[in-house]
N, C-alpha and C. Protein backbone atom coordinates (compact mmCIF):
# COMPACT_ATOMS: atom_id res chain seq x y z
N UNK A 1 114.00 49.43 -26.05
CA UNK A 1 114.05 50.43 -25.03
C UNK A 1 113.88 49.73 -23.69
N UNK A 2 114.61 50.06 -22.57
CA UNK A 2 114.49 49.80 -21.30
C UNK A 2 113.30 49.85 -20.94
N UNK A 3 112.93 50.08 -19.47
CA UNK A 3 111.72 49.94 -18.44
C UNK A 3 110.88 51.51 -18.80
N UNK A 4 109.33 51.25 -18.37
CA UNK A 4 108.50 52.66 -18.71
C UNK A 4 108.20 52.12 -16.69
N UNK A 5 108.26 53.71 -16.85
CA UNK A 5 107.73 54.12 -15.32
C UNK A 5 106.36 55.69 -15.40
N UNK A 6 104.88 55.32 -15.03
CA UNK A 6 104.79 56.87 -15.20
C UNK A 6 104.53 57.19 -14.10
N UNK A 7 104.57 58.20 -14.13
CA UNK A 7 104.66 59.49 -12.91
C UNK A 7 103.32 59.87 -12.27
N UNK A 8 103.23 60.13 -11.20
CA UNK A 8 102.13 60.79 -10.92
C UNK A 8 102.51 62.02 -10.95
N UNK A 9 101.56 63.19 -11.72
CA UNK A 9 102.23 64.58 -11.85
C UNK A 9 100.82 65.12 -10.76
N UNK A 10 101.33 65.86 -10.01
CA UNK A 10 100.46 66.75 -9.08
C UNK A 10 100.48 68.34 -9.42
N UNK A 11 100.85 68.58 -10.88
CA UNK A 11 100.69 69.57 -11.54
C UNK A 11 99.10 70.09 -12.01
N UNK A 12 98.54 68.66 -11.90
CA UNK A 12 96.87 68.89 -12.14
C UNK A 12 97.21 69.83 -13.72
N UNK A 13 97.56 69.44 -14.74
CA UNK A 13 97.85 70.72 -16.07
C UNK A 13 97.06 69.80 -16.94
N UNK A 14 96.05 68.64 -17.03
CA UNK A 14 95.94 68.09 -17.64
C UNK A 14 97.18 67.39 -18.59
N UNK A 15 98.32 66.85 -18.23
CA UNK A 15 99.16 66.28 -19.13
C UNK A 15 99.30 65.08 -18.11
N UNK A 16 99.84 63.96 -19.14
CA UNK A 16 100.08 62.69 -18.29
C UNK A 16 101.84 62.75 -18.15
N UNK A 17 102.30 62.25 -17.66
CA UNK A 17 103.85 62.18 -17.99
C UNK A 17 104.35 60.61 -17.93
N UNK A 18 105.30 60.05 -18.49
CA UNK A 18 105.91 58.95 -18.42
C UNK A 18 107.20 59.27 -18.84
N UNK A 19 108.29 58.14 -18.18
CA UNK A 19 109.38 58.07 -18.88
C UNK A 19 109.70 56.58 -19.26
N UNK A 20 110.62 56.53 -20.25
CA UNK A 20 110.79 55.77 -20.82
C UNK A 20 112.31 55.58 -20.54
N UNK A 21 112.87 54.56 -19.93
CA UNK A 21 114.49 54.34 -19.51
C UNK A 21 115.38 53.57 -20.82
N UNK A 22 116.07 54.53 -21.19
CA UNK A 22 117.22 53.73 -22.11
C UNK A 22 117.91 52.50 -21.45
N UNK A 23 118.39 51.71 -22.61
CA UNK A 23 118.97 50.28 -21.87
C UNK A 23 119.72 50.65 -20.94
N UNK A 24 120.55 51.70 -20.48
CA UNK A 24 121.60 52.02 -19.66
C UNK A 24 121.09 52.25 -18.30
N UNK A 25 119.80 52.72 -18.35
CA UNK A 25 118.85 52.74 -17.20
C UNK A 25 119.58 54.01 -16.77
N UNK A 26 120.40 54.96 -17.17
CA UNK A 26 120.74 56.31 -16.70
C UNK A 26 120.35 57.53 -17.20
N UNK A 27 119.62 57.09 -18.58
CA UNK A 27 119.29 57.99 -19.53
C UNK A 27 117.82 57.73 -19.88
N UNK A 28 116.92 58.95 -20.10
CA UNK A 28 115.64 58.33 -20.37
C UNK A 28 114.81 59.64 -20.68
N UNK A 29 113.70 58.88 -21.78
CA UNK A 29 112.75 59.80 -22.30
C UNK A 29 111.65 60.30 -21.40
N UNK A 30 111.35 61.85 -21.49
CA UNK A 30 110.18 61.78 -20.68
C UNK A 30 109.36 62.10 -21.34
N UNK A 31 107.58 61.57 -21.68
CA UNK A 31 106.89 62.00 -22.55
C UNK A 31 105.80 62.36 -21.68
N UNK A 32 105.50 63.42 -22.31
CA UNK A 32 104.25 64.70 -21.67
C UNK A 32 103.30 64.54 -22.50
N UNK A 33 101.88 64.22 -22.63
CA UNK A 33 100.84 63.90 -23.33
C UNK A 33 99.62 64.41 -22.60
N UNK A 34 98.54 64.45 -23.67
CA UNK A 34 97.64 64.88 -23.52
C UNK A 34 96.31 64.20 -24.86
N UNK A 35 95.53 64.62 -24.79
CA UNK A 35 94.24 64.40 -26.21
C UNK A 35 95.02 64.94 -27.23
N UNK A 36 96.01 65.96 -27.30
CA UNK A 36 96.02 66.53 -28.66
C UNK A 36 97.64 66.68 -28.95
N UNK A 37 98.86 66.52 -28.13
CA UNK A 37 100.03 66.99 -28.07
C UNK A 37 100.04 65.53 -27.48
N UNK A 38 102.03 65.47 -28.20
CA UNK A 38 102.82 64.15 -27.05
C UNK A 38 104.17 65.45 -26.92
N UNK A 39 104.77 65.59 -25.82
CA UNK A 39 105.83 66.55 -26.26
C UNK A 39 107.26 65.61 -25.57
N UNK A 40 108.00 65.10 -25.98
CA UNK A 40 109.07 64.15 -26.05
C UNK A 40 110.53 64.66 -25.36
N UNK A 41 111.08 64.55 -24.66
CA UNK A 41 111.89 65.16 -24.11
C UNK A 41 113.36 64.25 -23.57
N UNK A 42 114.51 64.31 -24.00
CA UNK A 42 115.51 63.37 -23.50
C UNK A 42 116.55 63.88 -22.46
N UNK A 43 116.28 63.22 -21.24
CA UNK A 43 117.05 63.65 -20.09
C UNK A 43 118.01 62.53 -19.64
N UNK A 44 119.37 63.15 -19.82
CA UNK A 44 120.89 62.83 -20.02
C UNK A 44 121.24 63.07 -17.69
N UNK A 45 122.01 61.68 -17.42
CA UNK A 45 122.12 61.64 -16.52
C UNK A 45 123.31 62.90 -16.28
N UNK A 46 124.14 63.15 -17.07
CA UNK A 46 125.13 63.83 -17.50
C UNK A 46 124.54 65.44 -17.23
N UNK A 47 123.34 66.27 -17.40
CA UNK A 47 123.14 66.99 -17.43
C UNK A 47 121.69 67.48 -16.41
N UNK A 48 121.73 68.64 -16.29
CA UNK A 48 120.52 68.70 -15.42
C UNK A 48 118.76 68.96 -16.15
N UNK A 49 119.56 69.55 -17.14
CA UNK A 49 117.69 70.01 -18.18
C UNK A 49 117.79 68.96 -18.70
N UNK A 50 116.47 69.28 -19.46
CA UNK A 50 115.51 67.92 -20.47
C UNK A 50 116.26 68.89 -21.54
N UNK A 51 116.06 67.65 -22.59
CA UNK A 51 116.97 68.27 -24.09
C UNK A 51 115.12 67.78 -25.00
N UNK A 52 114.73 69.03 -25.39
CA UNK A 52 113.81 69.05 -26.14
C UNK A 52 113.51 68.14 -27.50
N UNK A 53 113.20 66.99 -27.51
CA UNK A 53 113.34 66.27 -28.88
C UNK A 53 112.27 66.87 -29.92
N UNK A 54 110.48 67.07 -29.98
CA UNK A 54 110.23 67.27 -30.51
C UNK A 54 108.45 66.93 -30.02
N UNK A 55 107.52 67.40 -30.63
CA UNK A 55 106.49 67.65 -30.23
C UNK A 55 105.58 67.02 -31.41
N UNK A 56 104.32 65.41 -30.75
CA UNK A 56 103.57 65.14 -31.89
C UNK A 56 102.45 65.83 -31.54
N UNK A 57 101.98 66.18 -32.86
CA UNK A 57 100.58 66.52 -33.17
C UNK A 57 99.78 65.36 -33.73
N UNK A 58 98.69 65.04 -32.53
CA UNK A 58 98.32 63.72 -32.30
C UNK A 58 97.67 63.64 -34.12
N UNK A 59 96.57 64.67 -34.19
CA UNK A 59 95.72 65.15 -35.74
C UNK A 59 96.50 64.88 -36.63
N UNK A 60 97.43 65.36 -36.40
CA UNK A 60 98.36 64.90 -38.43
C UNK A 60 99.29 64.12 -38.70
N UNK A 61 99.31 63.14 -37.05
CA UNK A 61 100.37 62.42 -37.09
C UNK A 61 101.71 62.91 -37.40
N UNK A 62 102.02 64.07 -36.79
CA UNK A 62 103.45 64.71 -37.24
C UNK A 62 104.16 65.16 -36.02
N UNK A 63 105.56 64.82 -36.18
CA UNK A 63 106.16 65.44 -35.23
C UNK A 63 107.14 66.67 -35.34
N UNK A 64 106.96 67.74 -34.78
CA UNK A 64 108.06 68.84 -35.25
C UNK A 64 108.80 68.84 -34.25
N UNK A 65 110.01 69.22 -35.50
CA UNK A 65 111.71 69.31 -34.83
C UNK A 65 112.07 70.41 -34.72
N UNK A 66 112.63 71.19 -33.96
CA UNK A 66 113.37 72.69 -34.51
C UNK A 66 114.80 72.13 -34.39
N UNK A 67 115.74 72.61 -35.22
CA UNK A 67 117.14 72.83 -34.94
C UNK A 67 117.57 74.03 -35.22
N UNK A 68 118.38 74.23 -34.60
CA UNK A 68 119.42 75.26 -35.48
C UNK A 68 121.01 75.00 -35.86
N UNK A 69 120.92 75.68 -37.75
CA UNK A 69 121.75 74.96 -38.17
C UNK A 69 123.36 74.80 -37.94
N UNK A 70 124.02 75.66 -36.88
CA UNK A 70 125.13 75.96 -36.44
C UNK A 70 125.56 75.35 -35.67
N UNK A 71 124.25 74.81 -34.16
CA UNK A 71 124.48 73.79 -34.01
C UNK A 71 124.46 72.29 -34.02
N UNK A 72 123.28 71.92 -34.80
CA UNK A 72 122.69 70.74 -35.11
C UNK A 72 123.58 69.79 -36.48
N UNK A 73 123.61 70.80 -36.86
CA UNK A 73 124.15 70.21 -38.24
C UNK A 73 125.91 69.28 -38.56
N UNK A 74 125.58 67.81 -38.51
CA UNK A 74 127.07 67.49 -38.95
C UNK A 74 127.74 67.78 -39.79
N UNK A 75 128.69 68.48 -39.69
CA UNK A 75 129.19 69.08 -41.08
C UNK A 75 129.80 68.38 -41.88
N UNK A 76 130.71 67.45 -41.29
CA UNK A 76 131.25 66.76 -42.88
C UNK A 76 130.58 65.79 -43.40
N UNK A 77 129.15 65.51 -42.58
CA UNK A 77 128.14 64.48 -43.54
C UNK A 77 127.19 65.34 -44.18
N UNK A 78 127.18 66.45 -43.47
CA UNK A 78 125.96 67.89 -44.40
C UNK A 78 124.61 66.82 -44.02
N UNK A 79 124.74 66.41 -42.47
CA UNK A 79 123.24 66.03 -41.97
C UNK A 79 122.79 66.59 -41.07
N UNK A 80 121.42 66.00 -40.42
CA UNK A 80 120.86 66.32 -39.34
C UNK A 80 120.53 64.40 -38.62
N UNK A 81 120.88 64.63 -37.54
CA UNK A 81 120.62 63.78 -36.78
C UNK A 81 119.26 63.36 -36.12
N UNK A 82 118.74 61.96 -35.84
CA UNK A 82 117.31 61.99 -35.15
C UNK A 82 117.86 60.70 -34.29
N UNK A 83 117.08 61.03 -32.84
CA UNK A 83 117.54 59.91 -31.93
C UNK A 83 116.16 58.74 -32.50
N UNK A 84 117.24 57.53 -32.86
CA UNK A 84 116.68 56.52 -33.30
C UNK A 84 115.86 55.85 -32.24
N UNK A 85 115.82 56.08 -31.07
CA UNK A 85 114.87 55.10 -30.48
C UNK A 85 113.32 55.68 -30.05
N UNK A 86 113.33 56.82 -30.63
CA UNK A 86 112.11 58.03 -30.94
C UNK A 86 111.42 57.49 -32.11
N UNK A 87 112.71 57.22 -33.19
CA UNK A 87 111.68 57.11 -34.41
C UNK A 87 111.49 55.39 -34.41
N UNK A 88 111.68 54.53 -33.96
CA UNK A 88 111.43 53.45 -34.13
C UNK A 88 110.90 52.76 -33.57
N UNK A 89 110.35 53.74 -32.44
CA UNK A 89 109.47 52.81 -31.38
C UNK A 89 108.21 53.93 -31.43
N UNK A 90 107.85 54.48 -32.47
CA UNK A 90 107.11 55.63 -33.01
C UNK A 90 105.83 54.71 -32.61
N UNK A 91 104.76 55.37 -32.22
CA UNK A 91 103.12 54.66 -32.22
C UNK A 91 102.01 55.83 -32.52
N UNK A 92 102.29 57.63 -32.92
CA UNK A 92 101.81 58.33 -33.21
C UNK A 92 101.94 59.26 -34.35
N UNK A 93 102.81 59.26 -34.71
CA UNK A 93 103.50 59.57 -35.77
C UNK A 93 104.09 59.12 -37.26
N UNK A 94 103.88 59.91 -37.88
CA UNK A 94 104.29 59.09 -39.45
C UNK A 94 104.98 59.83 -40.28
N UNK A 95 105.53 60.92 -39.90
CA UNK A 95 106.05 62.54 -40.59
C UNK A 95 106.69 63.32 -39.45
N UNK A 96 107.93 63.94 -40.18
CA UNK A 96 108.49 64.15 -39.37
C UNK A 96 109.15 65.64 -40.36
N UNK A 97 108.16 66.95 -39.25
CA UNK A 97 108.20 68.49 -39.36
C UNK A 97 109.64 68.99 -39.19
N UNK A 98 110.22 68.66 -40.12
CA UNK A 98 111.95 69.48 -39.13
C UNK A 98 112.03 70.84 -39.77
N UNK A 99 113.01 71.65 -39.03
CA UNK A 99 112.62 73.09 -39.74
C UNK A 99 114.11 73.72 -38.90
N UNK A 100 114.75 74.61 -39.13
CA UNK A 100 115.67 75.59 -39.04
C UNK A 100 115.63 76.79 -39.43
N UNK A 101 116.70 77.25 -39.11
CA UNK A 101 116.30 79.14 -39.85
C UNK A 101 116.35 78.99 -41.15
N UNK A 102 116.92 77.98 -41.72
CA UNK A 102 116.95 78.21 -43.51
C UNK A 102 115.75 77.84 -44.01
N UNK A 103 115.24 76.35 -43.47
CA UNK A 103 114.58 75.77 -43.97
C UNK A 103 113.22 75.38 -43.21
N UNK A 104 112.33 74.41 -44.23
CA UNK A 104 111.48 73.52 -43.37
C UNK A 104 111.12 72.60 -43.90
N UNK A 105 110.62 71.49 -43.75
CA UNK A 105 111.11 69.93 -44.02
C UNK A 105 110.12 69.20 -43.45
N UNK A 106 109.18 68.04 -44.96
CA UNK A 106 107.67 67.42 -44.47
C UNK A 106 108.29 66.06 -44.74
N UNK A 107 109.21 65.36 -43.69
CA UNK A 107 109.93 64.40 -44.35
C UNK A 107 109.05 63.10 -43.65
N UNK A 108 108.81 62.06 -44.79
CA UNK A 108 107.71 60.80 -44.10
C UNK A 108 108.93 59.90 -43.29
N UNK A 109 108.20 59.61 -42.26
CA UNK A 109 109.32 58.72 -41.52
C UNK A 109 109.50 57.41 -41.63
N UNK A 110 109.27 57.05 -42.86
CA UNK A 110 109.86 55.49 -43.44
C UNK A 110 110.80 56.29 -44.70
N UNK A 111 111.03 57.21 -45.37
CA UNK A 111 112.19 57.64 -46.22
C UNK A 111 113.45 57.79 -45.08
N UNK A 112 113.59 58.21 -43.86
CA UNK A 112 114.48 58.17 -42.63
C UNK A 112 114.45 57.32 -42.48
N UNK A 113 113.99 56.45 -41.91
CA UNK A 113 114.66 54.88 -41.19
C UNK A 113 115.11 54.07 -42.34
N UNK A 114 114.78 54.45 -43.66
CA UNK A 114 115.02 53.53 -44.97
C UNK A 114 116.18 53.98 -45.32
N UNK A 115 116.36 55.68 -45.50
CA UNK A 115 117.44 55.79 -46.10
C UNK A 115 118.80 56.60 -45.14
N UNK A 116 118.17 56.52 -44.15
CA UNK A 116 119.29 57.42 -42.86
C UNK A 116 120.56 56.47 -42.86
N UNK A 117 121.55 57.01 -42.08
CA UNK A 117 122.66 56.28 -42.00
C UNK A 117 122.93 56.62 -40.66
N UNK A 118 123.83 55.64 -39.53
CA UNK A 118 124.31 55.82 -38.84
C UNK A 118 125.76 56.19 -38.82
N UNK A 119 126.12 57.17 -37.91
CA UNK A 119 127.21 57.35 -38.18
C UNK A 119 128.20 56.92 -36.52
N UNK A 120 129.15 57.04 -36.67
CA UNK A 120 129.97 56.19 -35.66
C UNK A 120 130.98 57.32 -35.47
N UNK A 121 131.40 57.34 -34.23
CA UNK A 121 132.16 58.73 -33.60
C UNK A 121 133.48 57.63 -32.71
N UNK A 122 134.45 58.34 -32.61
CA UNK A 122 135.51 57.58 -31.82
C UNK A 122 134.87 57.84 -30.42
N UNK A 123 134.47 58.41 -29.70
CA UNK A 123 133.84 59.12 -28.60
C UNK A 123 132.23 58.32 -28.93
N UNK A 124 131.84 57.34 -28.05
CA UNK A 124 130.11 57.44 -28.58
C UNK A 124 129.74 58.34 -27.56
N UNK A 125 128.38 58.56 -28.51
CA UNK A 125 127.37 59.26 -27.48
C UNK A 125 126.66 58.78 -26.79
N UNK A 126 125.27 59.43 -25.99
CA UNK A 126 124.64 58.86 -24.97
C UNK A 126 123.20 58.82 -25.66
N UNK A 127 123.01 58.65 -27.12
CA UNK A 127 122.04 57.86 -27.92
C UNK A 127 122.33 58.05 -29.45
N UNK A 128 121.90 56.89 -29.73
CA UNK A 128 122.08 56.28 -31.37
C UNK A 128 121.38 57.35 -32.18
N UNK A 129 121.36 57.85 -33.29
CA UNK A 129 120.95 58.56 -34.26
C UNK A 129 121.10 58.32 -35.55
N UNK A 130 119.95 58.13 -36.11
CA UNK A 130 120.44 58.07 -37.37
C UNK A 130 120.26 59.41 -38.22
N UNK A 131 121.32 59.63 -39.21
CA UNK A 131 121.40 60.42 -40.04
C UNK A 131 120.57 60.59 -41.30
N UNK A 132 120.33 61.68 -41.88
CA UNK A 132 120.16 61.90 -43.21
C UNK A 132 120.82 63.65 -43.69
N UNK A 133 121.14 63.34 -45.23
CA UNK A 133 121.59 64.63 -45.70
C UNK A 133 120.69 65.85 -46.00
N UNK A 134 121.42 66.97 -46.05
CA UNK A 134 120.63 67.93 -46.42
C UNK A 134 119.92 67.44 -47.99
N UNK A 135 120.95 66.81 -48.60
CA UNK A 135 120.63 66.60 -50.20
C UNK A 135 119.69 65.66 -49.95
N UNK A 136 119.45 64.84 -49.55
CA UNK A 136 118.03 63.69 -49.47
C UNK A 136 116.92 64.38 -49.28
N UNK A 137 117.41 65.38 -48.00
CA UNK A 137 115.60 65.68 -47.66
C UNK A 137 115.16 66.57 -48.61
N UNK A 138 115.87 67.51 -49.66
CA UNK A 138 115.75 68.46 -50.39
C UNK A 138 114.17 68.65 -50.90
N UNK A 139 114.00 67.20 -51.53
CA UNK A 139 112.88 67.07 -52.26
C UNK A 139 111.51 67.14 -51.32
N UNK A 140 112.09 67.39 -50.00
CA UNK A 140 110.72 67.74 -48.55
C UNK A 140 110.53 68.68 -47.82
N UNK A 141 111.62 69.69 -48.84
CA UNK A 141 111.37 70.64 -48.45
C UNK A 141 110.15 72.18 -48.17
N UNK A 142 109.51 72.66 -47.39
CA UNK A 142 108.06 73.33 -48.01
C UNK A 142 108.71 74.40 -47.91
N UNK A 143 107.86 74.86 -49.27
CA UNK A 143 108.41 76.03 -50.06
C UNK A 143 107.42 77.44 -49.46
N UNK A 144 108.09 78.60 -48.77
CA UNK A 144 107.38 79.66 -48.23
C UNK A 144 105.99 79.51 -48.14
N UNK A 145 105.38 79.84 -49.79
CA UNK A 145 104.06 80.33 -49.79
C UNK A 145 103.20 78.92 -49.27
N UNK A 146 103.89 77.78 -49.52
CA UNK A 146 102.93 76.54 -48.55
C UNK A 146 102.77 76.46 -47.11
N UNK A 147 104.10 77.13 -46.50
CA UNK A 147 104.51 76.97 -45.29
C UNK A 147 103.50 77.72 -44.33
N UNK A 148 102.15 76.78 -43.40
CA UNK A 148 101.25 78.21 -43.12
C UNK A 148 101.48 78.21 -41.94
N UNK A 149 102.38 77.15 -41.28
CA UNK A 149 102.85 77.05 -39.65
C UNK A 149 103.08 78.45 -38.96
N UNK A 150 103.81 79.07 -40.09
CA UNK A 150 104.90 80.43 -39.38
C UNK A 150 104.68 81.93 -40.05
């Protein structure tokens, strides 16, 4: 990953902020932290909002994802995508909460970086991701009556 710059926030909200600059130096993470939350956010020079990546919970070492599956979902790999330079430069996290309207998903984040795949687009994008299938994560999936998040 590129250069870290943090911010002075004069929000006084108790959160710290930093960003983190992709090699391109046009694109870059901003992370919002605190004692108990990191909340992760990727802002595209291309666009004006932050694109919500996902939120750690410092306690369980977990990070939750929301997608939704209509638009998140690659269809002719039947995956879900994770920006790889989130999960590999990880220092709080070890599990990774993903969840949609169908589902929800306690997937450890060494079965992803072990068994994800990258996939390659004629068009690249403006960050690397690696993949995994719906059929891999199956077996991580939590089943209703466990599920006490929601």
């Amino acid at each position: 990953m590129g250069t870290t710059v943090f911010l002075n926030s004069n929000k006084n909200d108790g959160f710290t902020y930093r960003m983190f600059y992709m090699d391109d130096m046009e694109n870059y993470l901003r992370i919002k932290s605190n004692d108990k939350l990191v909340q992760i956010s990727l802002k595209l020079k291309s666009e004006k909002k932050l694109r919500r990546i996902g939120t750690v919970t410092k306690s369980t070492k977990t990070i939750d994802i929301k997608r939704k599956r209509g638009k998140h979902l690659h269809i002719k790999s039947n995956s879900y995508g994770f920006n790889y330079e989130v999960l590999n430069n990880k220092k709080s996290f070890d599990t990774v909460r993903l969840s949609d309207e169908i589902s929800d998903w306690k997937i450890p984040l060494d079965f992803i970086m072990k068994n994800g795949k990258f996939l390659y687009f004629l068009q690249q994008g403006f960050e690397k991701q690696i993949f995994v299938t719906l059929e891999q994560i199956e077996p991580y999936r939590v089943k209703k009556e466990e599920n006490r998040r929601y």
